[in-house]
Protein backbone atom coordinates (compact mmCIF):
# COMPACT_ATOMS: atom_id res chain seq x y z
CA UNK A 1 27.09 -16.42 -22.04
CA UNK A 2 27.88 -14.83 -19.01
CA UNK A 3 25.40 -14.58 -16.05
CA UNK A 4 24.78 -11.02 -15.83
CA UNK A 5 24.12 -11.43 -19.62
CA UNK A 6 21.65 -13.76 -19.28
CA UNK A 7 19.72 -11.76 -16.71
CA UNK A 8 20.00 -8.79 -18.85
CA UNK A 9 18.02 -10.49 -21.37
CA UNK A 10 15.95 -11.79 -19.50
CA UNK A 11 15.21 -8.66 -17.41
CA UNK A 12 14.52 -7.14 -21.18
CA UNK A 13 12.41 -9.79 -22.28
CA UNK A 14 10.01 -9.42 -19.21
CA UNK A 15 10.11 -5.52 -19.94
CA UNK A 16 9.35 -5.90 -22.94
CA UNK A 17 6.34 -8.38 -22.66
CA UNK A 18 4.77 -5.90 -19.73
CA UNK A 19 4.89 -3.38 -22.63
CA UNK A 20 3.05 -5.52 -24.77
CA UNK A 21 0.31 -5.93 -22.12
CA UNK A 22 0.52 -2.33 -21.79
CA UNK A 23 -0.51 -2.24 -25.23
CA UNK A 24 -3.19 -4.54 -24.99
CA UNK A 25 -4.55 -2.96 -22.16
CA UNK A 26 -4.37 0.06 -23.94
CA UNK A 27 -6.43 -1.29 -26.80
CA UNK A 28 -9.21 -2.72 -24.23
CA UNK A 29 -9.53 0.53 -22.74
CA UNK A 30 -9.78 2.32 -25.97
CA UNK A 31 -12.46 -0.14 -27.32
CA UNK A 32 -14.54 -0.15 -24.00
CA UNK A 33 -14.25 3.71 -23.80
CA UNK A 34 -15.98 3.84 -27.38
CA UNK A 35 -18.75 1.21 -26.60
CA UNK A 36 -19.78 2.63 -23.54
CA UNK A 37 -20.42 6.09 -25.68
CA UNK A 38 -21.93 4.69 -28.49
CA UNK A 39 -24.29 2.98 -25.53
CA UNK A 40 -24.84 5.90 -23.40
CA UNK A 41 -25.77 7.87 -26.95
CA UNK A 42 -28.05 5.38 -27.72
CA UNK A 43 -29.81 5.07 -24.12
CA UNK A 44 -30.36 8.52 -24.17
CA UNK A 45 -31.84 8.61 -27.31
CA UNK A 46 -34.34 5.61 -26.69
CA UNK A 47 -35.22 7.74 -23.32
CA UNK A 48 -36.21 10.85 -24.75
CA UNK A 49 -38.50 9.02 -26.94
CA UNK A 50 -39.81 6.47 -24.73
CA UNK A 51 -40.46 9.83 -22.39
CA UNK A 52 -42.17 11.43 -25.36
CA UNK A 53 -44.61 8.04 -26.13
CA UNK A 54 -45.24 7.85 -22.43
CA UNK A 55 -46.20 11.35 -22.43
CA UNK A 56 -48.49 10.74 -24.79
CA UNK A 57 -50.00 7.83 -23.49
CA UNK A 58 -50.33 9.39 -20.22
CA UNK A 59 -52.39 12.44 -21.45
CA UNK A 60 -54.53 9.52 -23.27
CA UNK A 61 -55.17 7.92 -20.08
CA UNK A 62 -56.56 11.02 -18.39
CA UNK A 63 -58.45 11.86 -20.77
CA UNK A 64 -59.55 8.54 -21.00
CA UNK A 65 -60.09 8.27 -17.20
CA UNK A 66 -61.24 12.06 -16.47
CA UNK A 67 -64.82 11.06 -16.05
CA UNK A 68 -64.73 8.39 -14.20
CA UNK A 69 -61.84 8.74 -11.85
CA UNK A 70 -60.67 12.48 -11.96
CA UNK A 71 -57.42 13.21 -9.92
CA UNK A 72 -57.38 9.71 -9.43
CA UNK A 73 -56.35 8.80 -13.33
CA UNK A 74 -52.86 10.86 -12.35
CA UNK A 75 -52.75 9.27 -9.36
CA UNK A 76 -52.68 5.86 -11.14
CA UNK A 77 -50.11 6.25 -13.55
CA UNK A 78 -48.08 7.47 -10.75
CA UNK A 79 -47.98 4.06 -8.98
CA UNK A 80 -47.81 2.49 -12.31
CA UNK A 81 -44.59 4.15 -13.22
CA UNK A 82 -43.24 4.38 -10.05
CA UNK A 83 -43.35 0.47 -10.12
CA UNK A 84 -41.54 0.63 -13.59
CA UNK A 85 -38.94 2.24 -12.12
CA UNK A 86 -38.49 0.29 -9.39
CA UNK A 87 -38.18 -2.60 -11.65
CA UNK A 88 -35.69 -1.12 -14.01
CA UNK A 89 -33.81 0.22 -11.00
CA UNK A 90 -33.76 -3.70 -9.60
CA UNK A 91 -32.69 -5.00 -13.27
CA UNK A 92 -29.39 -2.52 -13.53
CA UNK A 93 -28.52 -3.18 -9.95
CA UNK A 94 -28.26 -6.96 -10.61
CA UNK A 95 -26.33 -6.73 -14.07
CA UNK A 96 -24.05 -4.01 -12.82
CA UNK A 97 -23.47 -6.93 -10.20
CA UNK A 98 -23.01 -9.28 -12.85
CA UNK A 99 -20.95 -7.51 -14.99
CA UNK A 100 -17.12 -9.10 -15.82
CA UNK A 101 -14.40 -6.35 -14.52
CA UNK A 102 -12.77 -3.90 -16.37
CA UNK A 103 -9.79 -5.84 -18.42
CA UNK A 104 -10.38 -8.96 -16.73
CA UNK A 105 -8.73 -10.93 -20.10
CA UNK A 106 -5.79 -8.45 -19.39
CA UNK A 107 -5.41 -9.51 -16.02
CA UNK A 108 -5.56 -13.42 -16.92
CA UNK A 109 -2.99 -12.64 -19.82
CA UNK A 110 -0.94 -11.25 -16.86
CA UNK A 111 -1.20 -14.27 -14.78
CA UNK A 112 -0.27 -16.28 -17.37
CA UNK A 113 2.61 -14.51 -18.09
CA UNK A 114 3.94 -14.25 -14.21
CA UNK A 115 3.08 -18.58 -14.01
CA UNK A 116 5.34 -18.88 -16.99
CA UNK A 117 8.18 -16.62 -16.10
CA UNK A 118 8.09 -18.22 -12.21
CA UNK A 119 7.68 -21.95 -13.61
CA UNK A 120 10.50 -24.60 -12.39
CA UNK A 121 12.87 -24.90 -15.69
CA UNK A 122 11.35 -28.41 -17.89
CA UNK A 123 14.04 -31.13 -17.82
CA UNK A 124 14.75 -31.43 -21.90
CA UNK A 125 16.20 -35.07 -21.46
CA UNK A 126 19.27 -34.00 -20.48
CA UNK A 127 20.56 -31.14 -22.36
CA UNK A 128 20.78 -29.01 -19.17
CA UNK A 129 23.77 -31.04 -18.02
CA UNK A 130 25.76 -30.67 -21.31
């Protein structure tokens, strides 16, 4: 086998394994794309009716409250949700922080793959020398 011939092949077989990374790459992308619907669909939904329960509650509380406290009662929940929201706020901050990046098992795959094709040749007792 002729030098050029073995670089062709291997030129091919490197192309060819970036395609399948492309692939799986592809795949991640397409499965995070769909999860991060399906969870955006479901926050939403889980808002609006938390909203709609608080709402509730809220008109409870003045009501509740009217008597005794009077502007105050909206005043209260106020500070009470604003402190909710702060602590939510706080809580997405740190696990948006946390949060592995975006096709980091592609990237490792791709690491792997550039250690093995740059790896010094294994000595297989001798055969090299035949």
């Amino acid at each position: 086998m002729s030098t050029f011939a073995a670089l062709r092949r291997l030129v091919g077989s490197a192309w060819s394994l970036a395609l399948t990374r492309a692939e799986f790459a592809s795949v991640e992308l397409s499965l995070a794309r769909a999860q991060l619907l399906r969870w955006i669909a479901l926050t939403l939904l889980s808002a609006l009716l938390a909203l709609l329960a608080l709402l509730a509650l809220s008109a409870l509380v003045v009501m509740v409250l009217w008597e005794r406290l009077g502007v105050g009662s909206v005043g209260l929940l106020v500070v009470v949700y604003a402190a909710a929201a702060l602590l939510v706020w706080r809580r997405v901050q740190r696990e948006l922080g946390d949060a592995p990046p975006l096709l980091a098992g592609t990237f490792a795959e791709l690491r792997q793959d550039r250690d093995a094709l740059w790896a010094e040749p294994v000595d297989r007792g001798g055969e090299a020398g035949r």
